[in-house]
Protein backbone atom coordinates (compact mmCIF):
# COMPACT_ATOMS: atom_id res chain seq x y z
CA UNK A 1 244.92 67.52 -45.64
CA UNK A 2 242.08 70.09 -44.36
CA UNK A 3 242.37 71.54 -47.94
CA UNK A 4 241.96 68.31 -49.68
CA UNK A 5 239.11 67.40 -46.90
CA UNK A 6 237.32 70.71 -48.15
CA UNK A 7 237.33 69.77 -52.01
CA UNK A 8 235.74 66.03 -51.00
CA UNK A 9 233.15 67.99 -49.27
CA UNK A 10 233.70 67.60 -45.94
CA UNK A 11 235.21 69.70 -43.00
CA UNK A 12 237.36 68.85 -40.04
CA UNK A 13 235.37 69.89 -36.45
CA UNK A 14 237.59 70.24 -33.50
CA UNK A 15 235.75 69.98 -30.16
CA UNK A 16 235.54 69.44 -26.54
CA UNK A 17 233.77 67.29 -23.82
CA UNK A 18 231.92 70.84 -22.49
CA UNK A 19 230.41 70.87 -26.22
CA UNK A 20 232.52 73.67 -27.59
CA UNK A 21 233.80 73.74 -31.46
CA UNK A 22 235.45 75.38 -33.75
CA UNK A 23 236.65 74.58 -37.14
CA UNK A 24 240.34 76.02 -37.21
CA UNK A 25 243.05 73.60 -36.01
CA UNK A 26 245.62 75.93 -34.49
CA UNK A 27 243.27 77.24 -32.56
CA UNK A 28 242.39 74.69 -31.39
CA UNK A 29 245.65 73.57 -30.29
CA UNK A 30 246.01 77.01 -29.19
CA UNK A 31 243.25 76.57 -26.64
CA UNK A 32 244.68 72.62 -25.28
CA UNK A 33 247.84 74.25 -24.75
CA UNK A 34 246.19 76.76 -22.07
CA UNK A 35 243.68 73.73 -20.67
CA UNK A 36 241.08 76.51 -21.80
CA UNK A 37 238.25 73.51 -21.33
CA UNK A 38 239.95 71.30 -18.93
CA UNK A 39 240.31 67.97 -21.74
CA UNK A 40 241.84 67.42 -25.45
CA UNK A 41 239.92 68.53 -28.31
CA UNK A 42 238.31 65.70 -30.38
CA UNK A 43 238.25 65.61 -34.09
CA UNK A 44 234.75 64.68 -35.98
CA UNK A 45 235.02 65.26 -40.04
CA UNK A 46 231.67 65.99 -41.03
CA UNK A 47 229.61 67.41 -44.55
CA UNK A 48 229.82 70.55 -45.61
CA UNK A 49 226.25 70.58 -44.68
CA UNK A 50 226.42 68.99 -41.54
CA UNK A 51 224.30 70.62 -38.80
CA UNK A 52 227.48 70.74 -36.34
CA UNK A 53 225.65 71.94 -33.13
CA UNK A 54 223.63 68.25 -33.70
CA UNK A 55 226.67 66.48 -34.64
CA UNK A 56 228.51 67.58 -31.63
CA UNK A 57 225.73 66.77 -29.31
CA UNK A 58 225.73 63.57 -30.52
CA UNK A 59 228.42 62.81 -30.08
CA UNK A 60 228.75 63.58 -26.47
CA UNK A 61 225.76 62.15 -25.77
């Protein structure tokens, strides 16, 4: 699905109520498993040329 995301043009975000992101999935699961931010990752698709630092922000706003 992330590859098939990526050809439509948009990419999958993975991030977390303190504001951190990243865009790979296992590490993000990776990080949930050892409560590294103290909540669940979210998940935001977003444009290729999405400003994500805004998006996320946004978001949690």
């Amino acid at each position: 699905m992330d590859s098939l995301s990526t050809a439509l043009g948009t990419q999958s975000i993975y991030y977390w109520l303190d504001g951190y992101w990243i865009t790979d999935k296992e590490e993000a699961e990776l990080m949930d498993s050892i409560n590294a931010f103290g909540s669940l990752h979210q998940v935001v698709e977003l444009p290729m040329n999405a400003d994500i630092e805004t998006e996320i922000k946004r978001l949690l706003s």
